[in-house]
N, C-alpha and C. Protein backbone atom coordinates (compact mmCIF):
# COMPACT_ATOMS: atom_id res chain seq x y z
N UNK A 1 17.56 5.62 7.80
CA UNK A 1 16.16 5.53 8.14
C UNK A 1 15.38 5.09 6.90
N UNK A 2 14.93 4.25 6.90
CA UNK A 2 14.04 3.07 5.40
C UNK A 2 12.81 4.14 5.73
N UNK A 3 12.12 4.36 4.46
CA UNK A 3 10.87 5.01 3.98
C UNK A 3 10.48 3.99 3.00
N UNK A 4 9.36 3.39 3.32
CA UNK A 4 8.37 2.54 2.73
C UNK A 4 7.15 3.43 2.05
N UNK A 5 6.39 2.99 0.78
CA UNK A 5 5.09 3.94 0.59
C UNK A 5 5.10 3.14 -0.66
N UNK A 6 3.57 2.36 0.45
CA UNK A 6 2.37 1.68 -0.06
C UNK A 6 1.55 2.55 -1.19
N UNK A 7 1.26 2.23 -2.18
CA UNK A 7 0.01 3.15 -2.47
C UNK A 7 -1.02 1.55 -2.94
N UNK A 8 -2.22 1.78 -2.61
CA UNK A 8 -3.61 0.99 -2.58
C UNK A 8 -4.69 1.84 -3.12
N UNK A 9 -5.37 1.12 -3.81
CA UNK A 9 -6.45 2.23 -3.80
C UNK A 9 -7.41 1.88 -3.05
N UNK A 10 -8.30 3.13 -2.75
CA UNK A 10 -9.10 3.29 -1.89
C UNK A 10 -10.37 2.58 -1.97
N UNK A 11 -10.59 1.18 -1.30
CA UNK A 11 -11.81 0.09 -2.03
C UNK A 11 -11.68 -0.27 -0.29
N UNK A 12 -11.40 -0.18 0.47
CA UNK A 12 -12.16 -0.42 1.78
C UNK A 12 -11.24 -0.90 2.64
N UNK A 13 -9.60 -0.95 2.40
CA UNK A 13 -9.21 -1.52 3.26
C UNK A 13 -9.54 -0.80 4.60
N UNK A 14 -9.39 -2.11 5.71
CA UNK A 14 -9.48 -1.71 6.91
C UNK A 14 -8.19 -1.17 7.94
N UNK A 15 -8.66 -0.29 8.88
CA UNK A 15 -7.84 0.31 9.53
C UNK A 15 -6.78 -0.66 10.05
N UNK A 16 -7.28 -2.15 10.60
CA UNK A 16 -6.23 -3.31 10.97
C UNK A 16 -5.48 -3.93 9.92
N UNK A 17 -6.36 -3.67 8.55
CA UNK A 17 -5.35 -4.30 7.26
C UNK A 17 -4.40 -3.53 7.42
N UNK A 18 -4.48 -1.86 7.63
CA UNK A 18 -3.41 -1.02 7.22
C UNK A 18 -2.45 -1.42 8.52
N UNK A 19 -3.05 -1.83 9.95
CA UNK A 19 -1.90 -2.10 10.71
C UNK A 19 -0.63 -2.99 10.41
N UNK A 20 -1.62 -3.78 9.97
CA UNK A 20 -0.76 -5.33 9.49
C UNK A 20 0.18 -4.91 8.41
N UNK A 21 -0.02 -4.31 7.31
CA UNK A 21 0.82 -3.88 6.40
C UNK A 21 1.86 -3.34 7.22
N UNK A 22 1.91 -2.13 7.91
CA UNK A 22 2.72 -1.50 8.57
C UNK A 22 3.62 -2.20 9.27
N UNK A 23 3.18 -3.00 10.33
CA UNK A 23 3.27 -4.05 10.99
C UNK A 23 4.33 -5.04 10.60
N UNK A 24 4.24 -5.51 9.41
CA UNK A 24 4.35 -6.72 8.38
C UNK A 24 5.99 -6.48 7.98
N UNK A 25 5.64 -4.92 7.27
CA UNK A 25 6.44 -4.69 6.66
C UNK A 25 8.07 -4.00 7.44
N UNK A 26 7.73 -3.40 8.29
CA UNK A 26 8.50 -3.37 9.50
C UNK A 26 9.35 -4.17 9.87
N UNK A 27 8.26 -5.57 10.50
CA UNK A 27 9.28 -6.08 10.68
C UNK A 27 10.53 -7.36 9.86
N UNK A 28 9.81 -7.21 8.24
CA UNK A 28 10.64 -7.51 7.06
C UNK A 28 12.45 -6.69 7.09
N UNK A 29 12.35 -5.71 7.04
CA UNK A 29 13.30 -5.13 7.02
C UNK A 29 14.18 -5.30 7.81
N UNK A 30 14.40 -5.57 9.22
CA UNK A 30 15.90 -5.96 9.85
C UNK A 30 15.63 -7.25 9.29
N UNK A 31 14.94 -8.18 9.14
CA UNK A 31 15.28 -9.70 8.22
C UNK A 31 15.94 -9.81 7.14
N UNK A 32 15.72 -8.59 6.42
CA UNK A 32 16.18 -8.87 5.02
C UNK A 32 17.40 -7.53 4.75
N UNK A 33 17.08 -6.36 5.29
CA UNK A 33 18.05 -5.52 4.94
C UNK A 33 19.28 -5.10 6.52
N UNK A 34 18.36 -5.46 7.06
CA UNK A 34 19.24 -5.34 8.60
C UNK A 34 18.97 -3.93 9.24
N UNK A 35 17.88 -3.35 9.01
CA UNK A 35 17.19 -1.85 9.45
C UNK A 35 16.45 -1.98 10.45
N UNK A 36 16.65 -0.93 11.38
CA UNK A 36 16.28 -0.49 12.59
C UNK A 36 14.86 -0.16 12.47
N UNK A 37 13.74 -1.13 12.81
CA UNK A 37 12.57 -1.05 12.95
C UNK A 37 12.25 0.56 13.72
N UNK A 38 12.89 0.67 14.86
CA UNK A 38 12.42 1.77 15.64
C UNK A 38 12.64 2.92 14.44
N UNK A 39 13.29 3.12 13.47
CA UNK A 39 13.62 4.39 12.59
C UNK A 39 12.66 4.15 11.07
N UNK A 40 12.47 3.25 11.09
CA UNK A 40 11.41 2.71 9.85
C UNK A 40 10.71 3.53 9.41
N UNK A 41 10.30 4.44 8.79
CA UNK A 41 8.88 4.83 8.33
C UNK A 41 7.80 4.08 7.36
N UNK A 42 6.59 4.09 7.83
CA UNK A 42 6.26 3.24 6.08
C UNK A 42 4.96 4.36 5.92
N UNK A 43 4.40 4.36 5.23
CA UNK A 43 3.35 5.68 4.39
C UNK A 43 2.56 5.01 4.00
N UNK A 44 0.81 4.65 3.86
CA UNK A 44 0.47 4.09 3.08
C UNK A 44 -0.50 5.17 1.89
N UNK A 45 -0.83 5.15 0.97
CA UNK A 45 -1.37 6.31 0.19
C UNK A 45 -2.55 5.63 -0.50
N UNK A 46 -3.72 5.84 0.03
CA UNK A 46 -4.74 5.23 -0.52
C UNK A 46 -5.30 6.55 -1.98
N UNK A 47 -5.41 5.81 -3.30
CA UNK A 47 -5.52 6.41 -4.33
C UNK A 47 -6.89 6.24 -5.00
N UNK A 48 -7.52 7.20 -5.23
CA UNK A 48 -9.15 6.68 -6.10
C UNK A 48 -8.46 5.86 -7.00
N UNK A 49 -9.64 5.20 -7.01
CA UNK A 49 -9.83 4.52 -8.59
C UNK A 49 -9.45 5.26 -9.61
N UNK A 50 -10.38 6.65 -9.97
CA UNK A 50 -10.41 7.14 -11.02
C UNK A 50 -8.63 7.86 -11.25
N UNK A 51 -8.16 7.46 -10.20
CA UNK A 51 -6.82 8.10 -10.75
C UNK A 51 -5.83 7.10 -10.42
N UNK A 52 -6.06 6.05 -10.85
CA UNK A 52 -5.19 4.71 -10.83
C UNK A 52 -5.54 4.04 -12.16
N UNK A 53 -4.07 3.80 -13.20
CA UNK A 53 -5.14 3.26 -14.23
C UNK A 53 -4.43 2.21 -14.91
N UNK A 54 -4.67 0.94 -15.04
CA UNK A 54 -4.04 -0.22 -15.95
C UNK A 54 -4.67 -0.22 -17.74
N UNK A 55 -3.57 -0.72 -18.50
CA UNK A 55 -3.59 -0.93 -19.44
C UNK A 55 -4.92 0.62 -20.27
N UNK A 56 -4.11 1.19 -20.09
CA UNK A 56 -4.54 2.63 -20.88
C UNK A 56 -6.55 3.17 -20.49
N UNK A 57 -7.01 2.54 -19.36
CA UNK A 57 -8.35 2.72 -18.31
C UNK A 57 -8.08 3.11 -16.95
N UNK A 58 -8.79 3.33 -16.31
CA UNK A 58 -8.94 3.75 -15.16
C UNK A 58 -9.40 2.11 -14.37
N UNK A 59 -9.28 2.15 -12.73
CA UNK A 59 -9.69 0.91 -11.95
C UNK A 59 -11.31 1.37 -11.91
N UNK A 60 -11.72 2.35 -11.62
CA UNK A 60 -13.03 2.32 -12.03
C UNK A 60 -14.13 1.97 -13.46
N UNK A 61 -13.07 2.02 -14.54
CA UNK A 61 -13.98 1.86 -15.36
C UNK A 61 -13.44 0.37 -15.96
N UNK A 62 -12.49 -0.32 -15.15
CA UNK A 62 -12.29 -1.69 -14.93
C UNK A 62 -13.61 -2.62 -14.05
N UNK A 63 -13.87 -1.74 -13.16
CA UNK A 63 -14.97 -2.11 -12.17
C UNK A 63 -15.92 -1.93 -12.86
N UNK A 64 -16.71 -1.64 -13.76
CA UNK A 64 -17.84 -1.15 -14.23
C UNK A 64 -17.85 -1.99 -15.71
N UNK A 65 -16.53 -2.69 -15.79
CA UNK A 65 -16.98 -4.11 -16.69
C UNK A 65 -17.05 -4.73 -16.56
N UNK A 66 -16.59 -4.97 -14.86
CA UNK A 66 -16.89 -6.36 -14.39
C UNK A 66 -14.96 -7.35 -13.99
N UNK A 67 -14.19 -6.23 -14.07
CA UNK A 67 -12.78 -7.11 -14.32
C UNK A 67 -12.34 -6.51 -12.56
């Protein structure tokens, strides 16, 4: 049984983006690994900003320079 887990942070995706991901990614897997869509799980984990962080900052205080 494949376990997928998205993490995004939380900036607005929409409930149909998250379908499509789900969706998407689903049905990648019997294409490429040969897995039983019906047993699939995928997770998506939407994460603040303030606790997501590139190059030693946070995505919020990336946003608040403008990057």
């Amino acid at each position: 049984m494949p376990y997928v887990n998205i993490k995004i942070t939380n900036e607005g995706a929409t409930a149909e983006q998250k379908t499509q991901l789900i969706e998407g990614v689903t049905k990648r897997l019997p294409d490429i690994l040969g897995k039983n869509p019906q047993t699939t799980v995928v997770v998506i984990d939407e994460v603040d900003t303030d606790n997501w962080g590139i190059g030693r900052e946070t995505i919020t205080t990336r946003h608040q320079r403008g990057q």
